[in-house]
N, C-alpha and C. Protein backbone atom coordinates (compact mmCIF):
# COMPACT_ATOMS: atom_id res chain seq x y z
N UNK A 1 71.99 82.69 203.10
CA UNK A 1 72.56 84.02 202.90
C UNK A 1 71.85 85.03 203.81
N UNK A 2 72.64 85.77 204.33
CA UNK A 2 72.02 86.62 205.02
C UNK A 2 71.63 88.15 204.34
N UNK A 3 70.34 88.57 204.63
CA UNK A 3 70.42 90.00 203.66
C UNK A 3 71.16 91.04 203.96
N UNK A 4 71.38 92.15 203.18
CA UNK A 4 71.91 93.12 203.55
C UNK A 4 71.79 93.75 204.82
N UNK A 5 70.60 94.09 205.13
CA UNK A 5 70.21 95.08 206.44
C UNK A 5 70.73 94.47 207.58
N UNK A 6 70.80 93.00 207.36
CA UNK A 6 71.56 92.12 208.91
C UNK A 6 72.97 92.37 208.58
N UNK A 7 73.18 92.35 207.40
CA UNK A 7 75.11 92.63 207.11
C UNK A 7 75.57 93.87 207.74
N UNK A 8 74.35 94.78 207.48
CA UNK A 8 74.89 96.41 208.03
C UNK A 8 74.66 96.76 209.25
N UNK A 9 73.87 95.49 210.23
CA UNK A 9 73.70 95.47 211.55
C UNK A 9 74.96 95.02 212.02
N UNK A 10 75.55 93.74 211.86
CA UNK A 10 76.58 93.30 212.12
C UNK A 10 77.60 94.26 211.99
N UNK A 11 78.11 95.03 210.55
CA UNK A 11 79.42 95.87 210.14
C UNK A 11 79.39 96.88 211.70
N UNK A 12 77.97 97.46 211.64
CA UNK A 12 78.03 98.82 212.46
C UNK A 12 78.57 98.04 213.47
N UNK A 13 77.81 97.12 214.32
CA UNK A 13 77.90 96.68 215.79
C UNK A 13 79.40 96.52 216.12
N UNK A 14 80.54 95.70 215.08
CA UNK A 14 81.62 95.63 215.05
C UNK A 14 82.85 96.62 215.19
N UNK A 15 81.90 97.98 214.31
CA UNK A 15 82.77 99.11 213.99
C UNK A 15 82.42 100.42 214.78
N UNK A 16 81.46 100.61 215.62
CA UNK A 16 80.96 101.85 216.75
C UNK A 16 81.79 101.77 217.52
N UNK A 17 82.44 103.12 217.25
CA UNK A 17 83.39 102.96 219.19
C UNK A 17 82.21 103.53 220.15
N UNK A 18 80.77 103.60 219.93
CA UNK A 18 80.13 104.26 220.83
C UNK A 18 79.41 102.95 221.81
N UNK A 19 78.35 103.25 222.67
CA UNK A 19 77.92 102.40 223.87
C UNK A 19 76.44 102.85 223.16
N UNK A 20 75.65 102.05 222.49
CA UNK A 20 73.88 102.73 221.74
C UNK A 20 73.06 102.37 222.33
N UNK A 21 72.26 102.92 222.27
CA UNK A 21 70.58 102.17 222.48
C UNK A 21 70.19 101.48 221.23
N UNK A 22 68.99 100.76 221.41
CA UNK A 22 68.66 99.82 220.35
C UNK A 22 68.07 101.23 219.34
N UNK A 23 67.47 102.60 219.72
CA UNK A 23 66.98 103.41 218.79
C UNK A 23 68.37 104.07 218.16
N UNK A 24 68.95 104.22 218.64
CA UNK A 24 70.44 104.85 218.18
C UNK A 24 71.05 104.11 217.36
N UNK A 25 70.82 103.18 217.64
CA UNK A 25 71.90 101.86 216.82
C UNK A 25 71.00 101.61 215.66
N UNK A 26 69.72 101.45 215.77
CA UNK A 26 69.13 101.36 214.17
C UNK A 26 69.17 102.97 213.10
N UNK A 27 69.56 104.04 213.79
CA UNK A 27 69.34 105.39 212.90
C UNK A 27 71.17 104.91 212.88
N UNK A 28 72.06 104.49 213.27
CA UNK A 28 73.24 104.56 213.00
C UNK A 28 73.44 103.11 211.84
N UNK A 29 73.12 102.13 211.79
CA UNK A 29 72.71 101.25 210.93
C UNK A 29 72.20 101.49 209.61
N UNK A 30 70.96 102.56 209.80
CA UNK A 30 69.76 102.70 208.63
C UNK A 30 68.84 101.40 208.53
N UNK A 31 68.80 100.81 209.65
CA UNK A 31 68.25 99.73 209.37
C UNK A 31 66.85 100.04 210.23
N UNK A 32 65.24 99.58 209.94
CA UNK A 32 64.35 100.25 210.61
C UNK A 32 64.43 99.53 212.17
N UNK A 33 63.19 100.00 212.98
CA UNK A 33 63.84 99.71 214.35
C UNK A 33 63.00 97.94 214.41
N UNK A 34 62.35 97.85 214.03
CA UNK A 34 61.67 96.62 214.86
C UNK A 34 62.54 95.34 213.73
N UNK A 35 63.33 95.47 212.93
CA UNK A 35 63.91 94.82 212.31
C UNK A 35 64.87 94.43 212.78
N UNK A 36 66.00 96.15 213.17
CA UNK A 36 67.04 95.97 213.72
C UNK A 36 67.01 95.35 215.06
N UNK A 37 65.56 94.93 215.85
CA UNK A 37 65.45 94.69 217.25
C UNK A 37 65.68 93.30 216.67
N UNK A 38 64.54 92.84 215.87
CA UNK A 38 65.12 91.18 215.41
C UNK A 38 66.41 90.58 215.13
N UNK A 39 67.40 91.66 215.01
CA UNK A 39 68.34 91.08 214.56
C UNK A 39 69.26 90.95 216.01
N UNK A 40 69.25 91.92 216.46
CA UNK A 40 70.00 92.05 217.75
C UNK A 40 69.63 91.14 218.85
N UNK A 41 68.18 90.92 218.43
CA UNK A 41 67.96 89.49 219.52
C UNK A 41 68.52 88.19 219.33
N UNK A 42 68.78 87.75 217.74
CA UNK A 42 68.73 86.63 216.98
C UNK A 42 70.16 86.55 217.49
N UNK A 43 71.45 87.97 217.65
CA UNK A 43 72.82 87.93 217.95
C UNK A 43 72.65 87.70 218.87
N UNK A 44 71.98 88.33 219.61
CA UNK A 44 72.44 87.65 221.60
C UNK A 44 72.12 86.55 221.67
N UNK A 45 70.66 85.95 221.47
CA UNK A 45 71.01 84.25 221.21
C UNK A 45 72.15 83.30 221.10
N UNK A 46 72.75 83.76 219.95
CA UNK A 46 73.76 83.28 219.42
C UNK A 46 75.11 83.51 220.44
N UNK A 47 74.93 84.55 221.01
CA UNK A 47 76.07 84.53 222.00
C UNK A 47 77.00 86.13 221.57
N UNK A 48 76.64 86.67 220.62
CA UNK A 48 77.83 87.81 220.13
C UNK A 48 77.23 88.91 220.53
N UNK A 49 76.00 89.14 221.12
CA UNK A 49 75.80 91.03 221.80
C UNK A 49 75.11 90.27 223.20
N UNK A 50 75.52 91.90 223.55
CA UNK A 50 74.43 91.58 225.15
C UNK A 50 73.62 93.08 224.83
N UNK A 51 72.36 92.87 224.99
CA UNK A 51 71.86 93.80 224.58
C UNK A 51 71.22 95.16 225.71
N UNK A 52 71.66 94.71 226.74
CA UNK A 52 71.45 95.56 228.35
C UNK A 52 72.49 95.68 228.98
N UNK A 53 72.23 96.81 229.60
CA UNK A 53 71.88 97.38 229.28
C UNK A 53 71.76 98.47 228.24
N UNK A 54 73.05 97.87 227.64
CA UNK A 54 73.05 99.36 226.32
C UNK A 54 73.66 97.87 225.12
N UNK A 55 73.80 98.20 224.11
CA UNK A 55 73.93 97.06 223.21
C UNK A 55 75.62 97.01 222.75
N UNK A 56 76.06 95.72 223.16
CA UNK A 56 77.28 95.86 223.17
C UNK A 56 77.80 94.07 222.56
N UNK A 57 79.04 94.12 222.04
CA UNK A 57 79.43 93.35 221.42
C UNK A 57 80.77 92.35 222.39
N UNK A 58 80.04 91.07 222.65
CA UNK A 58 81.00 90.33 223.52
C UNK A 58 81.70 89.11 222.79
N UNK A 59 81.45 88.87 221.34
CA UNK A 59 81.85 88.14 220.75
C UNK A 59 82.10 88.53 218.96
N UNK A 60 83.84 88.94 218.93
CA UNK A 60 84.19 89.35 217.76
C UNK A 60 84.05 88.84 216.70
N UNK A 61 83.73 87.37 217.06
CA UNK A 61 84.11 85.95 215.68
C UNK A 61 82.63 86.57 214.61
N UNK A 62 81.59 87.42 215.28
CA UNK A 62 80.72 87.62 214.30
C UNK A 62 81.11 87.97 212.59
N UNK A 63 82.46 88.59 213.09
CA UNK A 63 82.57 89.38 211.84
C UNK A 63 82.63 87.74 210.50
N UNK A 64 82.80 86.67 211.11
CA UNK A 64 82.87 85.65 210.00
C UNK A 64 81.73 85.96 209.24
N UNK A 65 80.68 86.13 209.67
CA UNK A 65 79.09 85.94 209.20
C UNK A 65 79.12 86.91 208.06
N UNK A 66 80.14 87.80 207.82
CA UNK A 66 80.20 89.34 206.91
C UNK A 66 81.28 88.08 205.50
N UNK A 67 81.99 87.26 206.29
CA UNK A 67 82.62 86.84 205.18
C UNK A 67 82.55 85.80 204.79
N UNK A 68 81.79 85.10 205.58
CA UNK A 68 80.64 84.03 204.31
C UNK A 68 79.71 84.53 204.06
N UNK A 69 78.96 85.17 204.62
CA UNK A 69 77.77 85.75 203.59
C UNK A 69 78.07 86.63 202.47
N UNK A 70 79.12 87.03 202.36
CA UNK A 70 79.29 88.22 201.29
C UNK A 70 80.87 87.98 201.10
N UNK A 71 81.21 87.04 200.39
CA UNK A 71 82.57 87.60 199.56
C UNK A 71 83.40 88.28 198.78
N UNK A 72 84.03 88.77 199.11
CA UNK A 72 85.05 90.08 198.56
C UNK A 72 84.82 89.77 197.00
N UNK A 73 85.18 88.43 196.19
CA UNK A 73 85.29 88.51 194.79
C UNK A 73 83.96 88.00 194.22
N UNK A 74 83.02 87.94 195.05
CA UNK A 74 81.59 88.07 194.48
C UNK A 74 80.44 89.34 194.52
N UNK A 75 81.41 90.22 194.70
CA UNK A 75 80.92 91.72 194.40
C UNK A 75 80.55 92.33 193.63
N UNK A 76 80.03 93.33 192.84
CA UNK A 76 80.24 94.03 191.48
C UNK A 76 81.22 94.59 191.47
N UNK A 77 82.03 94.36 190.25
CA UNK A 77 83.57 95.48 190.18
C UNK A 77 83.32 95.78 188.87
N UNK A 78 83.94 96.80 188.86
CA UNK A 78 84.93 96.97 187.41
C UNK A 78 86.44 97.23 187.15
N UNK A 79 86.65 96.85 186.57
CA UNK A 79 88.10 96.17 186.18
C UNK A 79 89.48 97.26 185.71
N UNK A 80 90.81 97.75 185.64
CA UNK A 80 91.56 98.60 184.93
C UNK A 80 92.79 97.80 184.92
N UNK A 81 93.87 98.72 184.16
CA UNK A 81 95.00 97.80 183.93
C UNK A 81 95.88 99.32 184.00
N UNK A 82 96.73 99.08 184.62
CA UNK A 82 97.89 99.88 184.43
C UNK A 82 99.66 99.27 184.49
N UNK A 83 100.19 100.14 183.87
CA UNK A 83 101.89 99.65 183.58
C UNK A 83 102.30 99.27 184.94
N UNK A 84 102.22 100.38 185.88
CA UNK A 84 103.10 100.27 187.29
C UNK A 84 102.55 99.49 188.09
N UNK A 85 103.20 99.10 188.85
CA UNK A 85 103.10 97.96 189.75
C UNK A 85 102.27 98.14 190.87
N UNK A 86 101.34 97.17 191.19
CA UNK A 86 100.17 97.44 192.33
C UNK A 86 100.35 98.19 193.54
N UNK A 87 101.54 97.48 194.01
CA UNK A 87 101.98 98.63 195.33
C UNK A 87 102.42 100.19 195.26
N UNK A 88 102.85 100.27 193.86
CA UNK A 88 102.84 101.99 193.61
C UNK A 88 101.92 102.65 193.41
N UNK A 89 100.73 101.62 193.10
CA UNK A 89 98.90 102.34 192.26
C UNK A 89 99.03 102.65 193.71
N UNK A 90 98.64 102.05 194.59
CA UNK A 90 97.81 102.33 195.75
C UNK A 90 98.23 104.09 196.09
N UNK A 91 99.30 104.68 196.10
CA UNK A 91 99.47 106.43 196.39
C UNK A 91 98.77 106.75 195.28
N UNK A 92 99.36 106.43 193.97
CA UNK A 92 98.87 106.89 193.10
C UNK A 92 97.06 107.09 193.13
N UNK A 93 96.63 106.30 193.05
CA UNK A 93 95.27 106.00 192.59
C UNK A 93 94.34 107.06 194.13
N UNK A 94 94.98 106.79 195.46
CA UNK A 94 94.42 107.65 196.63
C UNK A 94 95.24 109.12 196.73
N UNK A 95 95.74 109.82 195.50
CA UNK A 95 95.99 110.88 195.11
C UNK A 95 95.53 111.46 194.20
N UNK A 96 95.14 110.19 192.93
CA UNK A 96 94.01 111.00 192.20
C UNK A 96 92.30 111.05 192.69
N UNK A 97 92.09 110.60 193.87
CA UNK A 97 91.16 110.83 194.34
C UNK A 97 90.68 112.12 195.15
N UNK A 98 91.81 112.30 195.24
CA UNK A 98 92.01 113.40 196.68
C UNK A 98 90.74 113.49 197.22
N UNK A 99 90.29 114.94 197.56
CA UNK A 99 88.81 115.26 198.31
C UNK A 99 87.42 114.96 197.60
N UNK A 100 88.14 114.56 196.21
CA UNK A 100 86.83 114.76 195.45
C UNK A 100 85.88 113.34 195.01
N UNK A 101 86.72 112.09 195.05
CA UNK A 101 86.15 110.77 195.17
C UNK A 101 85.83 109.71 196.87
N UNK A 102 85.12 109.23 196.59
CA UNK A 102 84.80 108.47 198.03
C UNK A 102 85.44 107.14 197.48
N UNK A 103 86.93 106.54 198.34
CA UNK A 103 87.74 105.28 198.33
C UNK A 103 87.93 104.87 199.34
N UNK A 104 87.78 103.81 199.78
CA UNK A 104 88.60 102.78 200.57
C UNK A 104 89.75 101.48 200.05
N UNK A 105 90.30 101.74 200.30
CA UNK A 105 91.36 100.30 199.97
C UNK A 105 90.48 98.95 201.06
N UNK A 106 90.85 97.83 200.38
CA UNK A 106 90.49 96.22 201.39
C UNK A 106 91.57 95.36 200.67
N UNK A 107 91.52 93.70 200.89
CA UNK A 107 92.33 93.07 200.26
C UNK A 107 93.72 93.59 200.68
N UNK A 108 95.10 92.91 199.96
CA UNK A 108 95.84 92.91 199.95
C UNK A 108 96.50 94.29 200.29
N UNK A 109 95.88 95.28 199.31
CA UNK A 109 96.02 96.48 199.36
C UNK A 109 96.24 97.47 200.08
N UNK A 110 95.07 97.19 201.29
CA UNK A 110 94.80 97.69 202.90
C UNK A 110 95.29 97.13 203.59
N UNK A 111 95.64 95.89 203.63
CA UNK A 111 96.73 94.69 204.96
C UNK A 111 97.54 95.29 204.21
N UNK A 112 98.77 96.00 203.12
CA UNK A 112 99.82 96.47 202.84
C UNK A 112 100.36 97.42 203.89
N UNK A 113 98.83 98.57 204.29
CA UNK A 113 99.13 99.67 204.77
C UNK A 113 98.88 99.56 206.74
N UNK A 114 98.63 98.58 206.98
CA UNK A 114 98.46 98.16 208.34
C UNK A 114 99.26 97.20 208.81
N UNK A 115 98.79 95.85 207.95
CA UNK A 115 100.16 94.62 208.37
C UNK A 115 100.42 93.85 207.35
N UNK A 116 101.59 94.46 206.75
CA UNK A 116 102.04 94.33 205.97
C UNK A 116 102.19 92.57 205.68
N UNK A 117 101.44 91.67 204.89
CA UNK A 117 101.62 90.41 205.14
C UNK A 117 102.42 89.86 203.59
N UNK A 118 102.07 90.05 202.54
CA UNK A 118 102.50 89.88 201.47
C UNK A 118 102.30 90.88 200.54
N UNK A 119 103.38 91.15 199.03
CA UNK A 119 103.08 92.01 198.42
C UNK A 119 102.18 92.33 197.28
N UNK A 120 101.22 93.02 197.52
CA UNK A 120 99.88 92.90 196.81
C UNK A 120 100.04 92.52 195.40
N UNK A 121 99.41 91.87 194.69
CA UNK A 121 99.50 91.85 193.23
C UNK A 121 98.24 92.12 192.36
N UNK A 122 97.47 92.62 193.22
CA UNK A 122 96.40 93.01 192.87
C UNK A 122 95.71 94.53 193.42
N UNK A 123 95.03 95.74 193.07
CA UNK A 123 94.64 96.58 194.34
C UNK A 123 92.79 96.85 194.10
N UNK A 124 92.00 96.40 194.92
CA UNK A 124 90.87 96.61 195.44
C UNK A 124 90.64 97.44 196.02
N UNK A 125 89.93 98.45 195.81
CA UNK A 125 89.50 100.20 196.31
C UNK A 125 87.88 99.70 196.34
N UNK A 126 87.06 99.58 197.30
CA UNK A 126 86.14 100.11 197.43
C UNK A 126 85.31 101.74 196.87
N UNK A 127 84.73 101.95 195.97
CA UNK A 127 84.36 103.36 195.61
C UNK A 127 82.56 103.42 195.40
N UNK A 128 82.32 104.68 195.34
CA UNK A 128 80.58 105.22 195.05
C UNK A 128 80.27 104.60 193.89
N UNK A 129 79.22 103.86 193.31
CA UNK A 129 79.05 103.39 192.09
C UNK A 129 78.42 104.30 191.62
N UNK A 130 77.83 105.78 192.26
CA UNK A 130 77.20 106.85 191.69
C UNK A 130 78.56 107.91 191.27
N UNK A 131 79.48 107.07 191.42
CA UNK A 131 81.22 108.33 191.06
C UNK A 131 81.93 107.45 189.88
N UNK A 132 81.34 106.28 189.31
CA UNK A 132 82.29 105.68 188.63
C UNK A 132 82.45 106.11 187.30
N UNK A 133 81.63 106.84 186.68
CA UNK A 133 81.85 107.75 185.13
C UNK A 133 82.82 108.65 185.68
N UNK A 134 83.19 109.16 186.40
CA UNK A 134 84.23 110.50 186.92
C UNK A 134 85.64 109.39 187.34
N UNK A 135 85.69 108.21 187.87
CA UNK A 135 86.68 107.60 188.00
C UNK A 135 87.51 107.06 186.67
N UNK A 136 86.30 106.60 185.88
CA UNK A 136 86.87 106.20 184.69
C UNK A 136 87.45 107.38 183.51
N UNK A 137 86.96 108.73 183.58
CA UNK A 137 87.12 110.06 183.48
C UNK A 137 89.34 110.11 184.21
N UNK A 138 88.77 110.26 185.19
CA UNK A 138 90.23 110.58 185.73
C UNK A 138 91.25 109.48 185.91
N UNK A 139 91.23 107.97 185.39
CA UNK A 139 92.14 106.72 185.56
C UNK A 139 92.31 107.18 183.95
N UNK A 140 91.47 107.08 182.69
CA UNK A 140 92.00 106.96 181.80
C UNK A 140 92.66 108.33 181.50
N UNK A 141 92.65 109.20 182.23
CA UNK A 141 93.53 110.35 181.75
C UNK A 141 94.96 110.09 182.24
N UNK A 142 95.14 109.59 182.97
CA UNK A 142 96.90 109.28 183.77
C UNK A 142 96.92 107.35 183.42
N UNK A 143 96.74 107.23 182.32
CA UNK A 143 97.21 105.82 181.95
C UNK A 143 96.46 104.39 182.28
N UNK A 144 95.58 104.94 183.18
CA UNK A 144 95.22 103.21 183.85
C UNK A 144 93.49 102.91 183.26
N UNK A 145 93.85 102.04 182.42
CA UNK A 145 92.88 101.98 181.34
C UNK A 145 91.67 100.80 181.63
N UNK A 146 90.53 100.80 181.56
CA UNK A 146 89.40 99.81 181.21
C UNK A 146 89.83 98.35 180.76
N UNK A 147 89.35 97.03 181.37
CA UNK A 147 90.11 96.24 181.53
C UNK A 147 88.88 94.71 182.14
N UNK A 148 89.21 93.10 180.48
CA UNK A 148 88.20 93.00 181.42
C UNK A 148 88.36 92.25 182.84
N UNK A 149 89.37 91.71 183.22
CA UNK A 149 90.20 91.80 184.40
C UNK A 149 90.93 92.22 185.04
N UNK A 150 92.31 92.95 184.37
CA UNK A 150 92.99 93.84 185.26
C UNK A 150 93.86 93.57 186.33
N UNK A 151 93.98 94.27 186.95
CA UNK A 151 94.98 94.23 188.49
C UNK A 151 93.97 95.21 189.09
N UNK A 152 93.49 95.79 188.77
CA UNK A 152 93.25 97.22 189.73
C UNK A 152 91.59 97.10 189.75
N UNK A 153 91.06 97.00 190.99
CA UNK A 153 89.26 96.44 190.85
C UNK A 153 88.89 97.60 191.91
N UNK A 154 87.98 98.18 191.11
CA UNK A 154 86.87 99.36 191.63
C UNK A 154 85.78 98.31 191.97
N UNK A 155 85.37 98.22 193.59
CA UNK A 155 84.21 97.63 193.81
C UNK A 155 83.24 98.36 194.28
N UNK A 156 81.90 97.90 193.86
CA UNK A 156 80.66 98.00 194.71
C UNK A 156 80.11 97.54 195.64
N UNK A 157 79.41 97.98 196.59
CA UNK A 157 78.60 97.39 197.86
C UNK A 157 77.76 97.99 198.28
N UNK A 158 76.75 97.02 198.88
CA UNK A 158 75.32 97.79 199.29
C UNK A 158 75.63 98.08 200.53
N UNK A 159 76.72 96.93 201.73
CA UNK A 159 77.11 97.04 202.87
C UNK A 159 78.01 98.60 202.70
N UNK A 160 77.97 99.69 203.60
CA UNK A 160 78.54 101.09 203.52
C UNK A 160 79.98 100.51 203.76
N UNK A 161 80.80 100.34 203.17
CA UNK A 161 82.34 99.75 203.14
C UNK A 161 83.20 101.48 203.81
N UNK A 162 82.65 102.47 203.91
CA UNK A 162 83.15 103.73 204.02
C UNK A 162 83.14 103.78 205.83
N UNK A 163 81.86 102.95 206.44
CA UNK A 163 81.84 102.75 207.64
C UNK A 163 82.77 102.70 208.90
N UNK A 164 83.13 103.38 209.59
CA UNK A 164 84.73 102.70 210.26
C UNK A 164 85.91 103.05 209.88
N UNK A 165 85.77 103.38 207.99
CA UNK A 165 87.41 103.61 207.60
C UNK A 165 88.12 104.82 208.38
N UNK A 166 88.92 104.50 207.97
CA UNK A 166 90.57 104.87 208.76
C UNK A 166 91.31 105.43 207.69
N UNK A 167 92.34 106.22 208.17
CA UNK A 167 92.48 106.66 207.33
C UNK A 167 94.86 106.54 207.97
N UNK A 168 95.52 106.01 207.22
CA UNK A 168 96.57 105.46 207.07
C UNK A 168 97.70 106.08 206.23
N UNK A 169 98.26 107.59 206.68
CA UNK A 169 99.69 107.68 206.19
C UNK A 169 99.02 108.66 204.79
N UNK A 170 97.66 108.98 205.10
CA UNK A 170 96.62 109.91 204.09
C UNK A 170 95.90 108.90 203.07
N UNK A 171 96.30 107.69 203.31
CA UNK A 171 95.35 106.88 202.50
C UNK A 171 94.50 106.26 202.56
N UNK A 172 93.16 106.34 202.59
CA UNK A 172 91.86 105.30 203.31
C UNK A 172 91.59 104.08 203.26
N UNK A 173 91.38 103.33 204.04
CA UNK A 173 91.61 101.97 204.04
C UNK A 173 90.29 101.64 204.91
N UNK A 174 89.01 100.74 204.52
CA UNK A 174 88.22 100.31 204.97
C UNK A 174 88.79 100.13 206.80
N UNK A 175 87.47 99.55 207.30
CA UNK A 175 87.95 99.07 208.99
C UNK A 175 88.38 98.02 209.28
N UNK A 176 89.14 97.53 210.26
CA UNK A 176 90.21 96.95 210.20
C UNK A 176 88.76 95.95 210.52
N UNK A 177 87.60 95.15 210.85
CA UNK A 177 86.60 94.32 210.95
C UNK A 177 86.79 94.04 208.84
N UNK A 178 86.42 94.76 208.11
CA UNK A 178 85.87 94.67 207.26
C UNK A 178 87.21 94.31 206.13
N UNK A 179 88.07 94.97 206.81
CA UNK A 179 89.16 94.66 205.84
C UNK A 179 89.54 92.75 206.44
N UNK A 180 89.88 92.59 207.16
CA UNK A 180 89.43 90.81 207.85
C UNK A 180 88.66 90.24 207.17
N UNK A 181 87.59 90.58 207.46
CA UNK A 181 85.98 89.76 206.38
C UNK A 181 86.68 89.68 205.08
N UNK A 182 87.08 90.68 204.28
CA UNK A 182 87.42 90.16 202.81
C UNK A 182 88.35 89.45 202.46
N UNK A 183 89.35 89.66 203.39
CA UNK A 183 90.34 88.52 203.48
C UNK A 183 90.09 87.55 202.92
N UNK A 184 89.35 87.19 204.73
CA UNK A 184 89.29 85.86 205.33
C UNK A 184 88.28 85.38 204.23
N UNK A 185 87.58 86.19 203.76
CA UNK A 185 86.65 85.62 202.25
C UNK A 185 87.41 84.90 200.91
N UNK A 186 88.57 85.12 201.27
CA UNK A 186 89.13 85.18 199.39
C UNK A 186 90.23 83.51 199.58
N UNK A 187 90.40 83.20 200.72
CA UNK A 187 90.74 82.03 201.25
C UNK A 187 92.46 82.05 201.01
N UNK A 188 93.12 80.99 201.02
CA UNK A 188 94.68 81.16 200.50
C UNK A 188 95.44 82.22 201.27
N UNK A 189 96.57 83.02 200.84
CA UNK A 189 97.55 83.52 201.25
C UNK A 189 96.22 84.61 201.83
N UNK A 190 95.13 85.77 201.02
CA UNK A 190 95.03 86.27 201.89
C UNK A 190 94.15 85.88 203.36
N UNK A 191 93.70 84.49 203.39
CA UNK A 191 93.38 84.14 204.86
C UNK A 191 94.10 84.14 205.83
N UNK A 192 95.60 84.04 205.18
CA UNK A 192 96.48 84.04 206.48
C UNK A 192 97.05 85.09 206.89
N UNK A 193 96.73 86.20 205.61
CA UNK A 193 97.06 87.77 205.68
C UNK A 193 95.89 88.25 206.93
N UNK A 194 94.92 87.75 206.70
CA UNK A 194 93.67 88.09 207.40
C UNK A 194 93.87 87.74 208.79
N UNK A 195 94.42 86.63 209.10
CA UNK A 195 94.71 85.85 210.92
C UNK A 195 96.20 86.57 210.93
N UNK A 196 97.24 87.30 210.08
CA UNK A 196 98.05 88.35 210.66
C UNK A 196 97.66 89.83 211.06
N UNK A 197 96.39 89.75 210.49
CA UNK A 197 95.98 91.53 210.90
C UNK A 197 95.31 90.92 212.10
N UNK A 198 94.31 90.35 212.41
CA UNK A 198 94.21 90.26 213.64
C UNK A 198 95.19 90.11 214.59
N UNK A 199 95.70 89.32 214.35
CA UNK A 199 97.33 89.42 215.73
C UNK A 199 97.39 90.58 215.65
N UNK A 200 98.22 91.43 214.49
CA UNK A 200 98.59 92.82 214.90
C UNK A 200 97.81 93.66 215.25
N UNK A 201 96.41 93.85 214.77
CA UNK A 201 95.78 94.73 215.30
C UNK A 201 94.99 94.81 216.50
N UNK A 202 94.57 93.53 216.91
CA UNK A 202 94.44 92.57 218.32
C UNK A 202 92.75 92.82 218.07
N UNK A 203 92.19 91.85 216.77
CA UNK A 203 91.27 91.40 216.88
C UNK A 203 90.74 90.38 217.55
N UNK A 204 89.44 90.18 218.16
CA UNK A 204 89.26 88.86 218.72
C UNK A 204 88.76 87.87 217.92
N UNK A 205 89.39 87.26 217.16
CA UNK A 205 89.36 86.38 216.12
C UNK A 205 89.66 85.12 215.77
């Protein structure tokens, strides 16, 4: 398993549209510097950065390493249930958020709003685990109730899942790297949802 701080080396390296230095790239990481140097060496080894002169990413397949080391349904969540149907939560649920909660959509949910591969039956929002008394506050006031499985999964992560997101038709949706990784994590229909967002979005994958 790889630890976190290499997970959040990898996410960033994947998701910077910028050109860094190795000091730039660890204050953009949070990861400290002589750590983040270990890690960036251990990748060019491997073949996925070149680290000169500025640190840059020549091999996309890294992002696998985000989705075996860390799978989407081995996360912390918590769970809700509502009447309406998953593909209608998703406005819903990124309207009762508006300015005032931190969400990302991943899973099915987020390939809905990019490439469209199958119809979700489930919706996964990434959110603050320091916002989840105020979520559960504002879901059980409009119907969508506590649940110990559900359809509708509020997750946690130590990796910044907020990193990269995008934002889709006003609805936020993790980065198109990270939304892949969970996919390609959960195996079945959404793996192949996962090798259709790359075609469409023209990952190197």
């Amino acid at each position: 398993m790889l630890p976190t701080s290499a997970l959040n080396v990898i996410h960033v390296l994947l998701n910077t549209k910028k050109s860094l230095s190795l000091r730039e790239f660890s204050r953009e990481a949070q990861v400290s510097l002589s750590r983040c140097s270990r890690y960036i060496n251990e990748l060019e080894r491997l073949g996925y950065v070149r680290r000169r002169p500025r640190i840059k990413v020549i091999n996309e397949e890294m992002v696998y390493l985000i989705a075996y080391a860390r799978p989407l349904k081995s996360l912390k969540m918590v769970n809700f249930e509502a009447l309406e149907r998953p593909e209608y939560l998703i406005k819903k649920i990124a309207e009762l958020a508006a300015d005032e909660l931190s969400y990302a959509y991943t899973h099915l949910a987020g390939a809905e709003l990019i490439a469209p591969y199958v119809v979700p039956n489930e919706v996964y929002v990434y959110v603050a685990e320091e916002q989840i008394e105020r979520w559960n506050e504002i879901l059980e006031r409009n119907q969508i109730h506590p649940s110990q499985k559900g359809t509708i999964h509020l997750i946690f992560s130590d990796l910044n899942p907020f990193y990269g997101m995008q934002e889709i038709r006003g609805i936020k949706v993790v980065s198109n790297f990270l939304l892949f990784s969970d996919l390609y994590s959960c195996g079945g229909r959404e793996r192949e949802a996962a090798k259709y967002l790359a075609k469409v979005v023209g990952l190197g994958v």
